[in-house]
N, C-alpha and C. Protein backbone atom coordinates (compact mmCIF):
# COMPACT_ATOMS: atom_id res chain seq x y z
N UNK A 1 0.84 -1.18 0.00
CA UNK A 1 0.00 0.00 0.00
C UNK A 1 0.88 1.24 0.00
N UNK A 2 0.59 1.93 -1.32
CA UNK A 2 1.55 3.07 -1.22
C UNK A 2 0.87 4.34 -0.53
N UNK A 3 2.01 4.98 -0.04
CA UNK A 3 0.76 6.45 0.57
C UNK A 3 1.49 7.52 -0.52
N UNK A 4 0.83 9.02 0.01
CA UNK A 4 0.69 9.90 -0.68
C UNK A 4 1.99 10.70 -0.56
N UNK A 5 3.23 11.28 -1.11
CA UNK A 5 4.02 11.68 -1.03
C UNK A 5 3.49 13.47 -0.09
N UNK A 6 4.57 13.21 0.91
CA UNK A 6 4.28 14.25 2.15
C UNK A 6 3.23 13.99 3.03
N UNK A 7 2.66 12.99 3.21
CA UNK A 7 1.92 12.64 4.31
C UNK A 7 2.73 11.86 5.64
N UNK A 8 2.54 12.55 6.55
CA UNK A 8 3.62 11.45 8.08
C UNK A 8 2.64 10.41 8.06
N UNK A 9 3.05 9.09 7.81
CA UNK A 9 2.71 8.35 9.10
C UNK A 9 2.09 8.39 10.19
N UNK A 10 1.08 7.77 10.61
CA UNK A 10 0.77 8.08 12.16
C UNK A 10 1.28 7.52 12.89
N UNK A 11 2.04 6.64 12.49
CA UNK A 11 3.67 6.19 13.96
C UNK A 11 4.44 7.51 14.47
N UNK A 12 4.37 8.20 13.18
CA UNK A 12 5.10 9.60 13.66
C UNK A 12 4.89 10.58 14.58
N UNK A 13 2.74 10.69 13.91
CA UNK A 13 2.17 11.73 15.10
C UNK A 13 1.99 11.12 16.50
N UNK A 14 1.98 9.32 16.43
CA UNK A 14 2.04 8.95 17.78
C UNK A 14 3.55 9.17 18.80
N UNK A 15 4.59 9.26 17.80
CA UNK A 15 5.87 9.30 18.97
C UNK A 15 6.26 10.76 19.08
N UNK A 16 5.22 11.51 18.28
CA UNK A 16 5.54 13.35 18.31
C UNK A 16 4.48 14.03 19.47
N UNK A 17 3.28 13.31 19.60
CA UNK A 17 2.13 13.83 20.48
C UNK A 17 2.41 12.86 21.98
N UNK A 18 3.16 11.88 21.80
CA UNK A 18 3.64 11.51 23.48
C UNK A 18 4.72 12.45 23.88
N UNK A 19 5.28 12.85 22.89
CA UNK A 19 6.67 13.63 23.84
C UNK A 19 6.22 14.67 24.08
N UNK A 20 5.34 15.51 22.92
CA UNK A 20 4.52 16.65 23.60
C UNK A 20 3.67 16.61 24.92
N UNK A 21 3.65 15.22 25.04
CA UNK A 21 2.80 15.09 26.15
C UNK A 21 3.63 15.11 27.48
N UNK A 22 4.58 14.14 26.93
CA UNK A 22 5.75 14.18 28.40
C UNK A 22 6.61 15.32 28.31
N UNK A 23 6.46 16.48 27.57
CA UNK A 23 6.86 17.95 28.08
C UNK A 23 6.42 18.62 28.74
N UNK A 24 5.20 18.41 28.72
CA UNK A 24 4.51 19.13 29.00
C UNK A 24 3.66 18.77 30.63
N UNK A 25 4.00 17.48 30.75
CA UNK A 25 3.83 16.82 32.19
C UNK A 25 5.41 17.02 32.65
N UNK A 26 6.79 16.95 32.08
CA UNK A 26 7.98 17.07 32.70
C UNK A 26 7.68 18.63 32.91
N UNK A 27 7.54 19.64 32.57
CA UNK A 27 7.43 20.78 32.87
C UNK A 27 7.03 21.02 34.11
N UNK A 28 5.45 20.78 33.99
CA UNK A 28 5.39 20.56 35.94
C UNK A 28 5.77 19.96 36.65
N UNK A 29 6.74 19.19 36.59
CA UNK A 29 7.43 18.32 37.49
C UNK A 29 9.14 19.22 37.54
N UNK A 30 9.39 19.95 36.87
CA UNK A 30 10.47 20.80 36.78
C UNK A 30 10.67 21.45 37.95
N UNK A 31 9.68 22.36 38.50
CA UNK A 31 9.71 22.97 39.79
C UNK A 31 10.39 21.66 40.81
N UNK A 32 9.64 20.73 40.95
CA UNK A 32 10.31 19.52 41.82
C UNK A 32 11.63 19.01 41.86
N UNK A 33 11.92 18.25 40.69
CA UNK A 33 13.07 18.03 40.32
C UNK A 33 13.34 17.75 39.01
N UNK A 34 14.15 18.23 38.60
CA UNK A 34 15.10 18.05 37.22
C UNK A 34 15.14 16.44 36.70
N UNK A 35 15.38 15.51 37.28
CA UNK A 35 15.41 14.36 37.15
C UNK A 35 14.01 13.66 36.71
N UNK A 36 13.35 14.10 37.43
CA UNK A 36 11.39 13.97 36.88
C UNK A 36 11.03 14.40 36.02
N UNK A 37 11.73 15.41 35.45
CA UNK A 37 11.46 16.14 34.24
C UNK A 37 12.21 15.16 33.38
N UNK A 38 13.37 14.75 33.80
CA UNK A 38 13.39 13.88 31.98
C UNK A 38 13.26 12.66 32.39
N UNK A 39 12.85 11.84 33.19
CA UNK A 39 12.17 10.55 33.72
C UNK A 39 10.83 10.64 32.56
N UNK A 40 9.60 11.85 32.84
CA UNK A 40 8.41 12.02 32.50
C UNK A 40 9.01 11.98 30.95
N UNK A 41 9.84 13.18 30.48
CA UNK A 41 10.01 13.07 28.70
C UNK A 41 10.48 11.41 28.22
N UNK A 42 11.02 10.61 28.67
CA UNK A 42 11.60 9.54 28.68
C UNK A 42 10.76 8.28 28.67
N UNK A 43 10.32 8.08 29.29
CA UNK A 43 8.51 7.89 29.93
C UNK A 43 7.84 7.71 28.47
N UNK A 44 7.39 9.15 28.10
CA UNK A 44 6.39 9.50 27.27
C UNK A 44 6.98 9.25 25.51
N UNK A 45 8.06 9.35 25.56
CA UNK A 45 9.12 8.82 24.23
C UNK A 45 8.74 7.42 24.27
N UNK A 46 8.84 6.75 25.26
CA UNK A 46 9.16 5.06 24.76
C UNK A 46 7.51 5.01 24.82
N UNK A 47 6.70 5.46 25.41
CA UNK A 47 5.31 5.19 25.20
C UNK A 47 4.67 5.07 23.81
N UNK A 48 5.42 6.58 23.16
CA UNK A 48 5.37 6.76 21.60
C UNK A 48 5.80 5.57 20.84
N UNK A 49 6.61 5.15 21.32
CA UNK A 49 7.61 4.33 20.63
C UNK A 49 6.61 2.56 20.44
N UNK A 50 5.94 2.53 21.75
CA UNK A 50 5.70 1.29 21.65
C UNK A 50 4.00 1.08 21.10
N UNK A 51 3.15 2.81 21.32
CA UNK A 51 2.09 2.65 20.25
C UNK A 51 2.60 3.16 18.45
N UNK A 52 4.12 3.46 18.24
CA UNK A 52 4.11 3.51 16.78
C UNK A 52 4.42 1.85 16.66
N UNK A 53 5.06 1.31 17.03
CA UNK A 53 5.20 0.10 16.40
C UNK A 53 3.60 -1.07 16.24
N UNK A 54 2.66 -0.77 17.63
CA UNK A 54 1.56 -1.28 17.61
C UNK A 54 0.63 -0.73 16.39
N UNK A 55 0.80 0.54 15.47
CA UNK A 55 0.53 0.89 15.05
C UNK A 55 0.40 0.53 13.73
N UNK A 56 1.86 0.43 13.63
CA UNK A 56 2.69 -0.15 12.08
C UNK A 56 2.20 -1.76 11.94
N UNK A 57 2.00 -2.33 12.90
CA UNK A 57 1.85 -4.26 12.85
C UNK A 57 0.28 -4.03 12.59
N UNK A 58 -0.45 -2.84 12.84
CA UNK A 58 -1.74 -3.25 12.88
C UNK A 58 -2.13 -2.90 11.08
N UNK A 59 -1.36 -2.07 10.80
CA UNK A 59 -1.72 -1.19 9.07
C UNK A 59 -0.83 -2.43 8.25
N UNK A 60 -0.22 -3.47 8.57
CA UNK A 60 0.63 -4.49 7.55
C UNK A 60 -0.30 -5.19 7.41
């Protein structure tokens, strides 16, 4: 199945809208500690990571 030249993937918007997500939760955790802040971005990356691949096995 070919796609449309310049269209992302939605593996992409899934591992781009978790990290936005874990910025934006590490942010408030910034005041606390520094370490929670990239625990939470870290967190929210591999989260991305493991609904793009659930993603990709489900569109094959």
């Amino acid at each position: 199945m070919k796609e449309k030249p310049g269209k992302i993937h939605s593996a992409a918007w899934a591992v781009g809208g978790c990290t936005l997500i874990g910025l934006g939760a590490g942010l408030t955790l910034l005041h606390y500690s520094a370490l929670a802040f990239v625990g939470t971005l870290l967190a929210c990356i591999g989260l991305g990571l493991v609904i793009a691949a659930l993603l990709t096995r489900k569109s094959q």
